[in-house]
Protein backbone atom coordinates (compact mmCIF):
# COMPACT_ATOMS: atom_id res chain seq x y z
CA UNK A 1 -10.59 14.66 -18.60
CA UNK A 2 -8.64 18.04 -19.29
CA UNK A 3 -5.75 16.17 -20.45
CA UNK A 4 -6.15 12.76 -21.47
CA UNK A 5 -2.66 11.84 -22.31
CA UNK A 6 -1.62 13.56 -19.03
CA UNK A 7 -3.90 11.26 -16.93
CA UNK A 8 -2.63 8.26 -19.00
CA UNK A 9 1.50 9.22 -18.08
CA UNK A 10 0.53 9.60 -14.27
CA UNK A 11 -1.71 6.62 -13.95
CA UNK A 12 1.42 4.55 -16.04
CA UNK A 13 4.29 6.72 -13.11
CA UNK A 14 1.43 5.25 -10.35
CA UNK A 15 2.07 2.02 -11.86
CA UNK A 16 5.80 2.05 -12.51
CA UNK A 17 6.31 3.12 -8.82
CA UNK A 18 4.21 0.31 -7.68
CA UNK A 19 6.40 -2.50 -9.75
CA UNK A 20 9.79 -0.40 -8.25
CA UNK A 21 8.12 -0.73 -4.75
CA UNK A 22 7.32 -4.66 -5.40
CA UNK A 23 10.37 -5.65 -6.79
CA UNK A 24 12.67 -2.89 -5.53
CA UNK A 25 14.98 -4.52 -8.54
CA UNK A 26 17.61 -2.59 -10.39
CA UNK A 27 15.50 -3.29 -13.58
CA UNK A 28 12.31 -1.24 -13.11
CA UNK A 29 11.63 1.64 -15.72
CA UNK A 30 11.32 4.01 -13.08
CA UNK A 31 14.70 5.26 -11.34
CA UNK A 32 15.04 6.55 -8.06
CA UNK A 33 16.30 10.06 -9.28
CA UNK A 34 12.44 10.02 -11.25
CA UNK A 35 10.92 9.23 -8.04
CA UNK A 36 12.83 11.62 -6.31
CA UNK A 37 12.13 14.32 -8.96
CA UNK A 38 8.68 13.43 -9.15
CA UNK A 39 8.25 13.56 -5.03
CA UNK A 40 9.75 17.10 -5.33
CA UNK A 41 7.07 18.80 -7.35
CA UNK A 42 4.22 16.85 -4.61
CA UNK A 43 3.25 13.86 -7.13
CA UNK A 44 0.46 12.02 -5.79
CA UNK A 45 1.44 8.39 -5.85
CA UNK A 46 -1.16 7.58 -3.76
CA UNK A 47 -4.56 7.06 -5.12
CA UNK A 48 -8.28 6.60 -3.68
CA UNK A 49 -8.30 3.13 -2.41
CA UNK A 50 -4.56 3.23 -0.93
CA UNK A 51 -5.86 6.14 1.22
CA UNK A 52 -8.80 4.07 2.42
CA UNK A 53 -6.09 1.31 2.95
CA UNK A 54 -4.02 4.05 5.46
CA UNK A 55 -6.91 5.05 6.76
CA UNK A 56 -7.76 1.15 8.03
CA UNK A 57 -3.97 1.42 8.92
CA UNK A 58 -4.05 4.02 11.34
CA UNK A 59 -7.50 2.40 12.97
CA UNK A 60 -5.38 -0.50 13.39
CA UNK A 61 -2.45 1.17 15.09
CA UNK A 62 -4.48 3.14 17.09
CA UNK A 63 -5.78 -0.21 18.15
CA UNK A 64 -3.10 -1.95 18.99
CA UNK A 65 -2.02 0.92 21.14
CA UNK A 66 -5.46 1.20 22.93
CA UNK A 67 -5.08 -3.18 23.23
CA UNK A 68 -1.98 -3.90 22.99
CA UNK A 69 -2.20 -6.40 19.77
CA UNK A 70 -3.52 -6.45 16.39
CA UNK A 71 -5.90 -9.29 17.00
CA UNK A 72 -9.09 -7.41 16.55
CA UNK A 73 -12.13 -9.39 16.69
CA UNK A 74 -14.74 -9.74 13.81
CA UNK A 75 -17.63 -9.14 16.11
CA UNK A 76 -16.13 -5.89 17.98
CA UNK A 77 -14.97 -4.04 14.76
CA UNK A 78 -16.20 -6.33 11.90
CA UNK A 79 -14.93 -3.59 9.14
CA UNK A 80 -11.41 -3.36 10.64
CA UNK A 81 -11.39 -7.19 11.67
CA UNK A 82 -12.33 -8.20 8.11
CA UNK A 83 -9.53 -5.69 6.65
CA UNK A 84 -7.14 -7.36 9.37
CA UNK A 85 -7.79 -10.84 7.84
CA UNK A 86 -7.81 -9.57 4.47
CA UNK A 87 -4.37 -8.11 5.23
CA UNK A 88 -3.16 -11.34 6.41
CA UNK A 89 -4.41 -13.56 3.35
CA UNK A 90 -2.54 -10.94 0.70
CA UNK A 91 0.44 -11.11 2.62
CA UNK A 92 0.67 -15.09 2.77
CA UNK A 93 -0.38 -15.27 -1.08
CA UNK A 94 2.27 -12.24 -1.55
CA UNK A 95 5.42 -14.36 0.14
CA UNK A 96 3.63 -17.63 -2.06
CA UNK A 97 4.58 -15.90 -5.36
CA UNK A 98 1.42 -13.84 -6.24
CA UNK A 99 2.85 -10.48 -6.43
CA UNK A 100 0.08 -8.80 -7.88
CA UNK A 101 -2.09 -9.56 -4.89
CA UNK A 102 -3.38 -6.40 -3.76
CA UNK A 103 -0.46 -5.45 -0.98
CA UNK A 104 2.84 -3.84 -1.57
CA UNK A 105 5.88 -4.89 -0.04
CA UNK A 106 5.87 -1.10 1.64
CA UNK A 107 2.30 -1.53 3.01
CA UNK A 108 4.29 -5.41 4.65
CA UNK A 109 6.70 -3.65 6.01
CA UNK A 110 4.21 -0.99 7.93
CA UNK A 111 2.17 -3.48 9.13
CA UNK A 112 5.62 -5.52 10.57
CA UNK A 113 6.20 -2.38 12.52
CA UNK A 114 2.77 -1.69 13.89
CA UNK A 115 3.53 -3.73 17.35
C-alpha cells in the first residue's frame, strides 16, 4: 500500500460507521457531523463484499417485482435463493442478540421495504 497508516484510518472509519449503523447509540466514536463530513468529500463506506451484497439486493427486488414476492426458489435461482435464506438466518440470529452476524440493521431495513 501507498499509505499504510491511511488504509489503516479508513478501514477503522469503515468500521466505526458500521458499529454507528448497528447500534445507532449516542455512544459510538463516530458522530454524525464525521459521517456527514466524511460523505461530503465521496468516502467509500462501502467495500467489496457489501457491493456484491447490493448487487444480490437489486436481483431480489427486481424479482419480487417480476413475481410479486421474495420467495425465490432454490432450484430456479439457487445463487439468489441461497443468499435469500442466508439473509433470513442473519436477520433471526441479528434480533437473537448476535450483532456481529454479518447484516446491518440498514441492510434489515432495505430488505423490510423490498415488498
Amino acid at each position: 500500500a501507498e499509505n499504510p497508516s491511511l488504509g489503516s484510518w479508513v478501514n477503522s472509519q469503515r468500521k466505526l460507521y458500521k458499529k454507528f449503523q448497528n447500534d445507532n447509540t449516542s455512544c459510538s466514536i463516530i458522530t454524525k457531523e464525521q459521517i456527514q463530513l466524511l460523505n461530503n468529500i465521496g468516502f467509500e463506506w462501502i467495500i467489496c463484499w457489501n457491493r456484491q451484497w447490493d448487487a444480490r439486493y437489486e436481483e431480489l427486488a427486481s424479482y419480487v417485482e417480476e413475481f410479486g414476492d421474495a420467495c425465490v426458489p432454490a432450484v430456479g435461482n439457487p445463487p439468489l435463493g441461497n443468499w435469500g435464506e442466508n439473509q433470513k438466518r442473519k436477520y433471526n440470529m441479528f434480533f437473537n442478540g448476535n450483532t456481529s452476524c454479518g447484516i446491518t440493521t440498514h441492510q434489515i431495513q432495505l430488505l423490510k421495504n423490498i415488498d
